[in-house]
Protein backbone atom coordinates (compact mmCIF):
# COMPACT_ATOMS: atom_id res chain seq x y z
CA UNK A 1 1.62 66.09 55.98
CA UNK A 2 -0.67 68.05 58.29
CA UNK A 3 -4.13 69.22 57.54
CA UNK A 4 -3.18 72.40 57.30
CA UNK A 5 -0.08 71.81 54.67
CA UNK A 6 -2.60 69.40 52.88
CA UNK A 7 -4.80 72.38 51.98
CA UNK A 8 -2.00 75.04 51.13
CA UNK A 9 -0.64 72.09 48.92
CA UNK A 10 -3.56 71.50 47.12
CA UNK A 11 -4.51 75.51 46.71
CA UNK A 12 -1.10 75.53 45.14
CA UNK A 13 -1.10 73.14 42.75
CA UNK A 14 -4.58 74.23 41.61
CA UNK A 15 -3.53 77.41 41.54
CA UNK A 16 0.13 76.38 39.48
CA UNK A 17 -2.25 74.78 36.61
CA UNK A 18 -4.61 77.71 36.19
CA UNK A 19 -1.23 80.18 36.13
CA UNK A 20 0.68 78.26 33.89
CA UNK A 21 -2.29 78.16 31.25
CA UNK A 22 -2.92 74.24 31.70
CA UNK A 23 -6.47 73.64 29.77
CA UNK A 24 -9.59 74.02 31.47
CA UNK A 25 -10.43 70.89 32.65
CA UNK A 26 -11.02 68.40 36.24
CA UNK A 27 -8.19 70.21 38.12
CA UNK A 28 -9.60 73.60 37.53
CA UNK A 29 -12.89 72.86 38.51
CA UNK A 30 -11.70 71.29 41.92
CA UNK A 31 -9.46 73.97 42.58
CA UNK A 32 -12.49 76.20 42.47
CA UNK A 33 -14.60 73.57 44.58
CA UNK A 34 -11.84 73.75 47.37
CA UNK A 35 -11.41 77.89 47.00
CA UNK A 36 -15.10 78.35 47.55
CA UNK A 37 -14.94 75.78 50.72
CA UNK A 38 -11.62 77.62 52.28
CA UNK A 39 -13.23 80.84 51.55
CA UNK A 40 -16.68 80.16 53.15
CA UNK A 41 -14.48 79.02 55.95
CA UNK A 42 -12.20 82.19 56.42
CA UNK A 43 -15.18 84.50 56.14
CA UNK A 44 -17.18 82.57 58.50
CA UNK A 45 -15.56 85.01 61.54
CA UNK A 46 -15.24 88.53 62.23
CA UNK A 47 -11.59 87.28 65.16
CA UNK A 48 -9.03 88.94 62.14
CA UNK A 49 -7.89 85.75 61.48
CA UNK A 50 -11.04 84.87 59.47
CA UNK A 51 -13.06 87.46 57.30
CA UNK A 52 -11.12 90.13 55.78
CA UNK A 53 -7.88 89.45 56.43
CA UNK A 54 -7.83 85.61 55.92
CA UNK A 55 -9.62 86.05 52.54
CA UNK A 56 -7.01 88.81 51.21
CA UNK A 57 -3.97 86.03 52.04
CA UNK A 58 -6.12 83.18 50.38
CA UNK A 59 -6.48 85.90 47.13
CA UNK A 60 -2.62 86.28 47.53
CA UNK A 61 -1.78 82.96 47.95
CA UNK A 62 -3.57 81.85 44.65
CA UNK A 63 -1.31 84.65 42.68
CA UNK A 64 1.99 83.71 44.51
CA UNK A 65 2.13 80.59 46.82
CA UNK A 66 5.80 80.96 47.13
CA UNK A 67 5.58 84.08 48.85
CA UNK A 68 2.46 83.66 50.90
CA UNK A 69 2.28 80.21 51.61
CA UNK A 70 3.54 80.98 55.07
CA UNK A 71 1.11 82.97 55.79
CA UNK A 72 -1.86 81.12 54.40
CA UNK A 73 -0.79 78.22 56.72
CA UNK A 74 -0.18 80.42 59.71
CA UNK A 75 -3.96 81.54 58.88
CA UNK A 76 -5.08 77.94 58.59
CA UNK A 77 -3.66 76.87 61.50
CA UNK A 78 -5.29 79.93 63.68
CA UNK A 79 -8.58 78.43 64.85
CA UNK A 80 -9.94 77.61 61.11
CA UNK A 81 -11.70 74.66 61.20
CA UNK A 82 -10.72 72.40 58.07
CA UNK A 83 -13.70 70.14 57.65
CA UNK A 84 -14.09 66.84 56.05
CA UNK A 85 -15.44 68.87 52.94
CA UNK A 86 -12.48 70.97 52.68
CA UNK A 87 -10.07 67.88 53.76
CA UNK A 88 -11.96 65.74 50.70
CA UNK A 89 -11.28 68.88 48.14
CA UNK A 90 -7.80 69.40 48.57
CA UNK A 91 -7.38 65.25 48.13
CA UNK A 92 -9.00 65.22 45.59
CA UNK A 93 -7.43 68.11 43.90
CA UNK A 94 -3.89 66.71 44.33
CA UNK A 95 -5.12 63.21 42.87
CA UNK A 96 -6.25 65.13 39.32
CA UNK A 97 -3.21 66.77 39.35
CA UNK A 98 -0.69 63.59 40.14
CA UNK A 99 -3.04 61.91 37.18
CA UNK A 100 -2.09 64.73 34.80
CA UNK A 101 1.14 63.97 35.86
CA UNK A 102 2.18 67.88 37.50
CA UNK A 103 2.16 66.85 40.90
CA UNK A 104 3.58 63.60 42.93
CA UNK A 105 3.70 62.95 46.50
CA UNK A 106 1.24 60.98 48.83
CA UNK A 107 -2.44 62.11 49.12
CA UNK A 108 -3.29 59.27 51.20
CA UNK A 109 -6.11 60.02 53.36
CA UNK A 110 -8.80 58.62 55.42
C-alpha cells in the first residue's frame, strides 16, 4: 500500500464509522486528528492542487469515498507532502478501526 492509498484508506474508514452512526468514540477522534493534518496540508499552497480545490475533494471524499476516492488520491499524489504526522494518523486510525473490528488489512508501518 502506498502512502498515498494509506491516507485515502484511513480517511475512509474514519469517515465509514462517523456515516454509519458508529458511537462517538477513539476512531472518531483520530479521524478528525488526521482531517485537520490532510487539511493543513492541502491548504498549505495556492498551485490548484492544494488550497481550494484540494480541500473541496477532501470535503467530498469524507461524504462519498466511493466516488471521489480517485480523485483524493490523484490530489495526494500531486506534490502533497504526506508527513510522518499525517503517515502516523492514518495508522493509527486504521488500527482503532481493525480493533473495533470494521476494518482488516495490514497497517504495518515504520
Amino acid at each position: 500500500m502506498t502512502e498515498t492509498e494509506l491516507v485515502a484508506t484511513a480517511l475512509a474508514a474514519g469517515a465509514a464509522a462517523r456515516l454509519t452512526g458508529t458511537p462517538r468514540g477513539v476512531v472518531h477522534d483520530l479521524h478528525a486528528a488526521l482531517r485537520e493534518a490532510v487539511r493543513r496540508r492541502l491548504a498549505g499552497g495556492g498551485d490548484g492542487v492544494r488550497g481550494g480545490y484540494g480541500v473541496r475533494v477532501l470535503d467530498a471524499y469524507d461524504t462519498d469515498p466511493d466516488v471521489w476516492r480517485t480523485r483524493l488520491l490523484q490530489v495526494l499524489s500531486s506534490g502533497v507532502e504526506i508527513d510522518e504526522e499525517i503517515r502516523a494518523a492514518a495508522r493509527a486510525v486504521l488500527r482503532a478501526q481493525r480493533r473495533t473490528g470494521h476494518v482488516t488489512g495490514d497497517v504495518a508501518g515504520p
